[in-house]
Protein backbone atom coordinates (compact mmCIF):
# COMPACT_ATOMS: atom_id res chain seq x y z
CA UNK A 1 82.48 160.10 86.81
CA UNK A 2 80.80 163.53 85.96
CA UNK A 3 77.80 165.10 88.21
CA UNK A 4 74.72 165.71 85.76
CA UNK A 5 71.14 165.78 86.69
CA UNK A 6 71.08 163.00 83.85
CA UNK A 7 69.47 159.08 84.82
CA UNK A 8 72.14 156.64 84.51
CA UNK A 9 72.11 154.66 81.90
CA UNK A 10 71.44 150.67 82.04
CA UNK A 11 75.24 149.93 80.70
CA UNK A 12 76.51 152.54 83.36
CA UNK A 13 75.03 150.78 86.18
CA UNK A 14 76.12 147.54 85.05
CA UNK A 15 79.58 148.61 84.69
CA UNK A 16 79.36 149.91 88.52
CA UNK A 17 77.54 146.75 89.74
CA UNK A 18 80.37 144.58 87.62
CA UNK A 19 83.30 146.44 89.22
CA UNK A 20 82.19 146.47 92.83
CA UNK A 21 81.07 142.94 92.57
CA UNK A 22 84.66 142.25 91.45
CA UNK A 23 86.25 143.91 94.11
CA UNK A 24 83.85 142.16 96.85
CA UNK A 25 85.13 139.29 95.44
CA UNK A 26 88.79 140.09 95.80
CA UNK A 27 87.94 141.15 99.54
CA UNK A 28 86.02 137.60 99.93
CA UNK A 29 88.69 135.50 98.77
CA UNK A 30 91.29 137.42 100.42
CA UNK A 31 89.74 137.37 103.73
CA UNK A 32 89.46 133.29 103.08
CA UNK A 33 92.76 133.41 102.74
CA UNK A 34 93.61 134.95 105.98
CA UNK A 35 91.46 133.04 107.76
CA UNK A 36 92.63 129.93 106.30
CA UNK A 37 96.41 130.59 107.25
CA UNK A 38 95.10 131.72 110.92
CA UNK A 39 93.56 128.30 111.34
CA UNK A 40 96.58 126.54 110.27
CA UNK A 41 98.92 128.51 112.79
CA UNK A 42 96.49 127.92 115.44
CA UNK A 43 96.19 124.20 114.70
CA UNK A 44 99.88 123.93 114.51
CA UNK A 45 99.94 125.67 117.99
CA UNK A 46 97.21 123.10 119.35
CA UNK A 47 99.40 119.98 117.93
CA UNK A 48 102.49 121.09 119.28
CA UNK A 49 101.58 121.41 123.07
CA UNK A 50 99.62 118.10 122.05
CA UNK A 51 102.99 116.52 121.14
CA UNK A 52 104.65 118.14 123.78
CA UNK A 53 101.78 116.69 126.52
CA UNK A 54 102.24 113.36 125.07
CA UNK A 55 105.62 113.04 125.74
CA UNK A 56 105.60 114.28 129.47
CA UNK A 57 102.49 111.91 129.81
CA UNK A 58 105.01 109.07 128.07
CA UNK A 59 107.74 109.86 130.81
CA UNK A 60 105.60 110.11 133.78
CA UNK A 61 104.14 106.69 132.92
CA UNK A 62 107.40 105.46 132.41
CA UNK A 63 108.79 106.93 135.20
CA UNK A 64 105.98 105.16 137.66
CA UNK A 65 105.94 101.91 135.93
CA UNK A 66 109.72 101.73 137.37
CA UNK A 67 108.65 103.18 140.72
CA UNK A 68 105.97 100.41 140.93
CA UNK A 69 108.48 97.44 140.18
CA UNK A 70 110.54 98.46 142.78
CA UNK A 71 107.63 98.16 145.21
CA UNK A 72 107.21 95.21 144.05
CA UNK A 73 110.35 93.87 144.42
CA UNK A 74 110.75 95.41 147.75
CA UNK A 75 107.43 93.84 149.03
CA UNK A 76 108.22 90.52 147.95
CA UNK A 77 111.73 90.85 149.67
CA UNK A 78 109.98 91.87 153.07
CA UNK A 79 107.43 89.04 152.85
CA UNK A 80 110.05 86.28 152.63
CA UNK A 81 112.03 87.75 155.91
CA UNK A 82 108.93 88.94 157.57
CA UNK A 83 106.15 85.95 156.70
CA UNK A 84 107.71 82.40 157.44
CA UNK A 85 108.00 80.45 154.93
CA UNK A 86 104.48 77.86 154.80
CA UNK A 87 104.98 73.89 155.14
């Protein structure tokens, strides 16, 4: 692009207006882009300790169901030799 004290042309300016527009473009959709993998690595990240919380909830559940049927079988043992039996 030369320096003269000339107006620029209508066809000049377009030609600027077309390539920057082009470029904004490139930077939009590239941006989109970037954004769009970062919210798939953080929602992979979310899902993960998701799956991971899931299955310590699924073991501690488990692990007090059994805790509760051995009460259970323990207070029914001490009923029948505490508690005589009723007539």
């Amino acid at each position: 692009m030369s320096k003269t004290n000339e107006p620029a042309s209508e066809l000049f300016v377009k030609e600027i207006v077309e390539k920057t527009e082009g470029k904004l473009r490139q930077e939009i959709e590239n941006s989109k882009e970037e954004l769009g993998n970062e919210i798939k690595k953080g929602h992979n990240e979310v899902m993960k300790k998701l799956d991971e919380e899931q299955i310590t909830l699924s073991y501690r559940v488990s692990e007090h169901t059994d805790q509760l049927e051995n009460h259970e079988k323990r207070i029914k043992k001490i009923e029948e030799t505490a508690l005589p039996p009723s007539a």
